[in-house]
C-alpha atoms as a PDB file:
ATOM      1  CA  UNK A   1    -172.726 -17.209  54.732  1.00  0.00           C
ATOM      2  CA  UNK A   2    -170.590 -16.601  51.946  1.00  0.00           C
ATOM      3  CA  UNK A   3    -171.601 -15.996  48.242  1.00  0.00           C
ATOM      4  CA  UNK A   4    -171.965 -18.492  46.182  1.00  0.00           C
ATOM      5  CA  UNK A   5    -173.817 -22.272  46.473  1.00  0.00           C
ATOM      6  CA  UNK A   6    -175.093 -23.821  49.711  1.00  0.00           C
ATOM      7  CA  UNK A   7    -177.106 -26.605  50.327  1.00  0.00           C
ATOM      8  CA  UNK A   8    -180.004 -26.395  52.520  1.00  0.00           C
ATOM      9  CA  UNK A   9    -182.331 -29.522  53.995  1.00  0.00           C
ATOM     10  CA  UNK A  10    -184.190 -30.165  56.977  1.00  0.00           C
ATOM     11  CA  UNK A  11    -184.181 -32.365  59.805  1.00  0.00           C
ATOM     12  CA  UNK A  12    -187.801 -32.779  61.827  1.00  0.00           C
ATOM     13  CA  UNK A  13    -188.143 -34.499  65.268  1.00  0.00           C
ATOM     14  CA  UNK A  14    -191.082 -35.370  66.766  1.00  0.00           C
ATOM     15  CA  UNK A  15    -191.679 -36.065  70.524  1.00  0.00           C
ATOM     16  CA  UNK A  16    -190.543 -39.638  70.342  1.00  0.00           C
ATOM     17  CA  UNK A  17    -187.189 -38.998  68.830  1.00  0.00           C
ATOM     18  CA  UNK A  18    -187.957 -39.660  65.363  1.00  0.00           C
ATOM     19  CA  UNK A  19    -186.487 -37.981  62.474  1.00  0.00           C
ATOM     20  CA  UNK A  20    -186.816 -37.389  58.906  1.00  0.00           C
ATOM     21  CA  UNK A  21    -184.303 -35.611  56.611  1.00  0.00           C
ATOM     22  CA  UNK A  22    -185.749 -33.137  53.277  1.00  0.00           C
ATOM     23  CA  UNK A  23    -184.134 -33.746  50.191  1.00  0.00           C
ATOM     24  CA  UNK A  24    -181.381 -31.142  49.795  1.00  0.00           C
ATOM     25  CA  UNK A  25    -182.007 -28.009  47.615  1.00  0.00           C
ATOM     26  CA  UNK A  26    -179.125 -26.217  46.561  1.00  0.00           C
ATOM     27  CA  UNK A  27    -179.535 -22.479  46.653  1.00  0.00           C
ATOM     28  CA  UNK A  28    -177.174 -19.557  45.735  1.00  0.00           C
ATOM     29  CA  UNK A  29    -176.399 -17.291  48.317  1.00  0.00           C
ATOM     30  CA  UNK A  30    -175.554 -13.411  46.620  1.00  0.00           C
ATOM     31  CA  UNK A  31    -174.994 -11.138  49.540  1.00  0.00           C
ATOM     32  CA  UNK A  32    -174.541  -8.464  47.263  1.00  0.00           C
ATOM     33  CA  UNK A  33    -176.943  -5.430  47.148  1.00  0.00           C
ATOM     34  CA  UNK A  34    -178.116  -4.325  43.647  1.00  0.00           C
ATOM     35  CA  UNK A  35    -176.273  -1.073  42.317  1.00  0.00           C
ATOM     36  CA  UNK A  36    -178.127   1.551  41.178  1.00  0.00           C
ATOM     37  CA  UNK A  37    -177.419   4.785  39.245  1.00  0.00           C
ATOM     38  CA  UNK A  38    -179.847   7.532  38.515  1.00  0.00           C
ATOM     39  CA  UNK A  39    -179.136   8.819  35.136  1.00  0.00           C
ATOM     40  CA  UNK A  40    -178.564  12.939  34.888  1.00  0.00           C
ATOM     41  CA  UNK A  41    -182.092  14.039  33.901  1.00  0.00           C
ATOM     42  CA  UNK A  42    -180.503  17.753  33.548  1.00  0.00           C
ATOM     43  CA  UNK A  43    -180.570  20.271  35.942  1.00  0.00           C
ATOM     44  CA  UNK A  44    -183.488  22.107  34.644  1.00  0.00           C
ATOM     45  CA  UNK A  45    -186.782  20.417  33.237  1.00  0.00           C
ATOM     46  CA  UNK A  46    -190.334  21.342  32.686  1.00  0.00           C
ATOM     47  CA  UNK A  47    -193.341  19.164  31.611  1.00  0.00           C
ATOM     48  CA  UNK A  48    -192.917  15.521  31.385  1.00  0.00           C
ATOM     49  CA  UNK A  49    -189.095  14.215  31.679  1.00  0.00           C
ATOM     50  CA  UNK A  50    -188.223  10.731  31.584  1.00  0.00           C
ATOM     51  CA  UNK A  51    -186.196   9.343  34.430  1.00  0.00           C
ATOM     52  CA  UNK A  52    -183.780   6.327  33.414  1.00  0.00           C
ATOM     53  CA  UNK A  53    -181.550   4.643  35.752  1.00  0.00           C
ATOM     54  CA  UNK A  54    -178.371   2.270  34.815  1.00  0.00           C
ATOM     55  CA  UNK A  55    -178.093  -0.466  37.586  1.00  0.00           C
ATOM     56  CA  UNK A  56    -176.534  -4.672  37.824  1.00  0.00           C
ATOM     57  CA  UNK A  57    -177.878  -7.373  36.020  1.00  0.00           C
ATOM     58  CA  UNK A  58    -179.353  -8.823  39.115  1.00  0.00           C
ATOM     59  CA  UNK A  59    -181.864  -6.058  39.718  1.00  0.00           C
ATOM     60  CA  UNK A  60    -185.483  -7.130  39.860  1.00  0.00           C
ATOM     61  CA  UNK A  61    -186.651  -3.379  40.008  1.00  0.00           C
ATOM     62  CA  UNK A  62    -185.778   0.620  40.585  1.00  0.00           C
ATOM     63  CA  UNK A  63    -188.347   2.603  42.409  1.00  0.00           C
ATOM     64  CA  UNK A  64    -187.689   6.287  41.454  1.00  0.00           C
ATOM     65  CA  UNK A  65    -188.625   8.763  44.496  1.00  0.00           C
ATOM     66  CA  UNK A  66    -188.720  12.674  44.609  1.00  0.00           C
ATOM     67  CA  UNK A  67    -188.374  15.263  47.674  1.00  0.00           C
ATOM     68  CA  UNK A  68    -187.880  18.895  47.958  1.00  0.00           C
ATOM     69  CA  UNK A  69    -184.137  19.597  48.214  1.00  0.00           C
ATOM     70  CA  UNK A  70    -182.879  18.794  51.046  1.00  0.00           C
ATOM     71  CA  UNK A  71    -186.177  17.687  53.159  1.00  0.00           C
ATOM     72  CA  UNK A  72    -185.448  14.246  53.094  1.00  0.00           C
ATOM     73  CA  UNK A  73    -189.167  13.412  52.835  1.00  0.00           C
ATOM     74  CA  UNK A  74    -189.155  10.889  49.526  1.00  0.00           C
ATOM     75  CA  UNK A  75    -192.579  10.678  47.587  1.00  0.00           C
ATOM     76  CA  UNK A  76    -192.354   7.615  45.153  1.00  0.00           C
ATOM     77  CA  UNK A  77    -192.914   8.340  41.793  1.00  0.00           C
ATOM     78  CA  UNK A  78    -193.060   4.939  40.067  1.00  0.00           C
ATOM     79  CA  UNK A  79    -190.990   1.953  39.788  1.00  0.00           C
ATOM     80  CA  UNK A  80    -190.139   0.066  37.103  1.00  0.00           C
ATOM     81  CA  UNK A  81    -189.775  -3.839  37.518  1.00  0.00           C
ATOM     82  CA  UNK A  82    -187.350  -4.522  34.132  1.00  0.00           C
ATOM     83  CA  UNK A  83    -185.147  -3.342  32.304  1.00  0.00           C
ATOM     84  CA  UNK A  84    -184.476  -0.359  30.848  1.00  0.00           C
ATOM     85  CA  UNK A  85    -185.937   1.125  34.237  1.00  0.00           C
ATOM     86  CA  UNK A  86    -187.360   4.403  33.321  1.00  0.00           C
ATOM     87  CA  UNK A  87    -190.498   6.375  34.837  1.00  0.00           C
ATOM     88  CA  UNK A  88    -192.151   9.782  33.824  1.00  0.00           C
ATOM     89  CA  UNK A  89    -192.286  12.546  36.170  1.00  0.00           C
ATOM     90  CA  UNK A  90    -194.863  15.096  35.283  1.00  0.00           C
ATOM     91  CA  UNK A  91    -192.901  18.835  36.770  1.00  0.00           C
ATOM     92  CA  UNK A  92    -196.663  20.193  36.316  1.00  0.00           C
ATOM     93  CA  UNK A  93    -198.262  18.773  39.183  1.00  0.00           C
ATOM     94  CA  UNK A  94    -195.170  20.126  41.092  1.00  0.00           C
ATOM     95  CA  UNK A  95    -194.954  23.391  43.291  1.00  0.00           C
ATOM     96  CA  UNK A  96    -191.323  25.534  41.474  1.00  0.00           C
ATOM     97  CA  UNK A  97    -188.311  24.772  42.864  1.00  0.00           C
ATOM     98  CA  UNK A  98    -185.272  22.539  43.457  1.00  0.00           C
ATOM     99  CA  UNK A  99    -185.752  18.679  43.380  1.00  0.00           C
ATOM    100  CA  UNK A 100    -183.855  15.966  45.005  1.00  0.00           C
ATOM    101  CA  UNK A 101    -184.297  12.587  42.959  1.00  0.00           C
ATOM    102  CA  UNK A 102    -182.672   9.219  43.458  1.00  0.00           C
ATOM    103  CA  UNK A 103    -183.578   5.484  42.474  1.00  0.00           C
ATOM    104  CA  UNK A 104    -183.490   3.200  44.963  1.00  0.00           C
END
């Protein structure tokens, strides 16, 4: 469907033919993912560093993930469910080294 309003209702029929119609409920149809955008937490940290992330009105939350650069394996490290989206990673309880992060 395309964005924007549709109306939705439905039509039951039992095993003798009969019918009956729902009222209509008009719904808006956004096929539109949420954009996201990690902001630059610099490209060395220690302790605790706060992780913000700039993203579309229309986003209900940003989970912010970690994973040893380049392994691909993501380990969630909190998500925020409104606005300003921000989490605290703790580099402590983290082994030295480079760090992929992204918010999703």
């Amino acid at each position: 469907m395309p964005d924007g309003p549709a109306d939705l209702r439905v039509v039951a029929t039992d095993g003798a033919g009969n019918t009956v119609t729902s009222a209509v409920r008009t719904i808006t149809v956004d096929n539109n993912a949420p954009a996201v955008t990690l902001n630059d937490p610099g490209a060395f940290v220690a302790g605790t560093v706060t992780l913000s992330a700039s993203s579309a009105a229309d986003t209900a939350q940003v989970a912010f993930q970690r994973s040893p650069a380049g392994a691909g394996t993501w380990t969630n490290i909190a998500t925020a469910t409104s606005s300003p989206f921000e989490a605290s990673l703790d580099t402590t309880a983290l082994a030295a080294g480079p760090y992929d992060l992204r918010a999703i």
